[in-house]
C-alpha atoms as a PDB file:
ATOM      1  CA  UNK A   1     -71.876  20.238  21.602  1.00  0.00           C
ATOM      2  CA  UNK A   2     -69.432  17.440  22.454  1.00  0.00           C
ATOM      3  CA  UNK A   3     -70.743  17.924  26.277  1.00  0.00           C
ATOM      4  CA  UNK A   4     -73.883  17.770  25.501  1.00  0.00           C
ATOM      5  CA  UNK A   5     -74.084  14.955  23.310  1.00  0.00           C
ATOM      6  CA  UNK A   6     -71.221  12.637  24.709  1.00  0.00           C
ATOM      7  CA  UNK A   7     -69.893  13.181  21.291  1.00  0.00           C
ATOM      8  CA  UNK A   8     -65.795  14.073  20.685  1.00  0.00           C
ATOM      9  CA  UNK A   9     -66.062  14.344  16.333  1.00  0.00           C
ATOM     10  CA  UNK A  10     -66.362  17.596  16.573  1.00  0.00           C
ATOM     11  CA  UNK A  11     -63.941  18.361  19.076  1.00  0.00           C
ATOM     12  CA  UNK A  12     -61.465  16.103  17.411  1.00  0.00           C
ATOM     13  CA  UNK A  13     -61.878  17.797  14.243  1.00  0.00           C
ATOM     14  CA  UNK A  14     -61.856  21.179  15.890  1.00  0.00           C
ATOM     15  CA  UNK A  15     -58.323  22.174  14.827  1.00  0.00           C
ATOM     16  CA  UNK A  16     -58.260  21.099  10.986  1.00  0.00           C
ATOM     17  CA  UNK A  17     -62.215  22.776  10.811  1.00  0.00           C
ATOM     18  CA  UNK A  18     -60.622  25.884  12.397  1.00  0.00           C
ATOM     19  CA  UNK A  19     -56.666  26.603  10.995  1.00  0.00           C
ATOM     20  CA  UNK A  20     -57.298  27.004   7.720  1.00  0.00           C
ATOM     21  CA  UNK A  21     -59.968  29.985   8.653  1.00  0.00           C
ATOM     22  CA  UNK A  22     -56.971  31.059  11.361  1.00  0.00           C
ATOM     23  CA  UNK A  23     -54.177  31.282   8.210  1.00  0.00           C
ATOM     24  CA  UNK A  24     -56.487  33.460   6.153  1.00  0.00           C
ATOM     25  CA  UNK A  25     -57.440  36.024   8.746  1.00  0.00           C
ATOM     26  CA  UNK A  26     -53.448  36.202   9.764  1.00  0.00           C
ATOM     27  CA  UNK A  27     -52.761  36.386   5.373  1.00  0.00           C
ATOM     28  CA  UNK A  28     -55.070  39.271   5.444  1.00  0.00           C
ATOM     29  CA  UNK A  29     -53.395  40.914   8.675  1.00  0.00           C
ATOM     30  CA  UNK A  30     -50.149  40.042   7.082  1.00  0.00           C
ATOM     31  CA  UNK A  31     -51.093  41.996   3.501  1.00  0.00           C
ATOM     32  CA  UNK A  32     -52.970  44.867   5.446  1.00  0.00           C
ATOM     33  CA  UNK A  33     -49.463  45.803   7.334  1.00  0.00           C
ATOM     34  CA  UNK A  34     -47.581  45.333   4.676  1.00  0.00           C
ATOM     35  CA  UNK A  35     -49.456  47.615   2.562  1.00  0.00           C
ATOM     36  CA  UNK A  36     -49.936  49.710   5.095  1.00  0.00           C
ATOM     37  CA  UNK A  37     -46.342  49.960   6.958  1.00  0.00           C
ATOM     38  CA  UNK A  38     -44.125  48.004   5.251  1.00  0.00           C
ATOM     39  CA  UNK A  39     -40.955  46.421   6.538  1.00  0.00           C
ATOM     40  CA  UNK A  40     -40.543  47.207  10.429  1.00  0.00           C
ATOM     41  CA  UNK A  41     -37.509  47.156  12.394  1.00  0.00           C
ATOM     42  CA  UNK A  42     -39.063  43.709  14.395  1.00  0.00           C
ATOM     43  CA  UNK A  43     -38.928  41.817  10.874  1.00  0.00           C
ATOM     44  CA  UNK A  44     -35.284  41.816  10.819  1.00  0.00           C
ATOM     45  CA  UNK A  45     -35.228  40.373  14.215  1.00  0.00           C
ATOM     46  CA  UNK A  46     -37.143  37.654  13.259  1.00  0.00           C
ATOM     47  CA  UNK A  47     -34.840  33.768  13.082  1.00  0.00           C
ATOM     48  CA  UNK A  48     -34.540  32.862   9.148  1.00  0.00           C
ATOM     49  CA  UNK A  49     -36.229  29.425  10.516  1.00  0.00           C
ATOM     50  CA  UNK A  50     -39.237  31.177  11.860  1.00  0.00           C
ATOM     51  CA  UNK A  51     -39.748  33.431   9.222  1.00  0.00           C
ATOM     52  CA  UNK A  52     -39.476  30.836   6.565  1.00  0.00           C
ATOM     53  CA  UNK A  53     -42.220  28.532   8.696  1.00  0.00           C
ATOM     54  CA  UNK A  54     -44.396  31.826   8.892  1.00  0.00           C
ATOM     55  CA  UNK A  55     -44.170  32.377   4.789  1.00  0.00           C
ATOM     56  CA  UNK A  56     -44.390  29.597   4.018  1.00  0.00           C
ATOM     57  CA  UNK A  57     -47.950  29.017   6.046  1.00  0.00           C
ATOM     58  CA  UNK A  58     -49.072  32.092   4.904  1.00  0.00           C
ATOM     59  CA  UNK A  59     -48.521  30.679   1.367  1.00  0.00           C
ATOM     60  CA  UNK A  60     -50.669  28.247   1.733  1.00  0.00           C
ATOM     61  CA  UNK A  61     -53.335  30.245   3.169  1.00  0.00           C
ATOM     62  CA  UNK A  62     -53.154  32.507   0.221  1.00  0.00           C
ATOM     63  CA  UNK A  63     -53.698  29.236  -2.196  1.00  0.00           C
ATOM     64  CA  UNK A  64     -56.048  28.203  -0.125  1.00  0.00           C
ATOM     65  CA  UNK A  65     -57.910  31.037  -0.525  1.00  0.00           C
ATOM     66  CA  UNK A  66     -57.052  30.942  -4.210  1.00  0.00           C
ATOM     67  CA  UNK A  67     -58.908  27.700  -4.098  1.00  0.00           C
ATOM     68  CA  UNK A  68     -61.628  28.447  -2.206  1.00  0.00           C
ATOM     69  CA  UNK A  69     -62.620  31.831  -3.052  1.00  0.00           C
ATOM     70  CA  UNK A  70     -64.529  33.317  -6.364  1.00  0.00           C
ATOM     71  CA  UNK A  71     -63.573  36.467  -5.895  1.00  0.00           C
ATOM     72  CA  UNK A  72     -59.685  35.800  -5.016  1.00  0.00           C
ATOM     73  CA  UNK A  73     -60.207  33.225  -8.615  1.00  0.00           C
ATOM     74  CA  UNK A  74     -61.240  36.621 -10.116  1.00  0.00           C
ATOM     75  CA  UNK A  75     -59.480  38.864  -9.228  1.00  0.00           C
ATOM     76  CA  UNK A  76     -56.179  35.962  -9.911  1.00  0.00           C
ATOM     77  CA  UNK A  77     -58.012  36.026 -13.450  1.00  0.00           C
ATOM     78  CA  UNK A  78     -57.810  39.626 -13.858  1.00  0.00           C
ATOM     79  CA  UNK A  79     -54.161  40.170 -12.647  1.00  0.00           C
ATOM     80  CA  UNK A  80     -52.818  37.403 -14.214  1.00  0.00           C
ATOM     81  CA  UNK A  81     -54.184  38.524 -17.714  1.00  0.00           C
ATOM     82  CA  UNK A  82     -53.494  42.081 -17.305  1.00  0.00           C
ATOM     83  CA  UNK A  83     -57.437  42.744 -17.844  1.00  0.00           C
END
């Protein structure tokens, strides 16, 4: 589009449009291993430093999510009031 139209906005606003979207799908991949294998022998190699970076962006994804989602605010609902 930017190409076609002599027009950067887009492009420029490529990465903030896009990472959010990129953080859910790796929250997802994150909770589908965990449930699914646990802890692996590669998580304890991991630098504290990197794996706090990692959590901690994977937090926000997850509120995010909470934020953005009706289902994730129902299913919040549910948990959080033992229903």
């Amino acid at each position: 589009m930017a190409l076609k139209h002599d027009n950067e906005n887009d492009l420029d606003r490529y990465a903030a449009d896009c990472l959010p979207r990129v953080w859910r799908a790796h929250e997802f991949s994150h909770w589908m291993s965990g449930l699914l294998h646990g802890p692996t022998a590669e998580d304890t190699e991991h630098t504290v430093e990197a794996h706090a970076r990692y959590g901690r962006a994977l937090q926000y994804a997850r509120l995010d999510s909470l934020r953005t989602s009706r289902a994730h605010q129902d299913f919040f609902a549910e948990n959080y009031t033992g229903i």
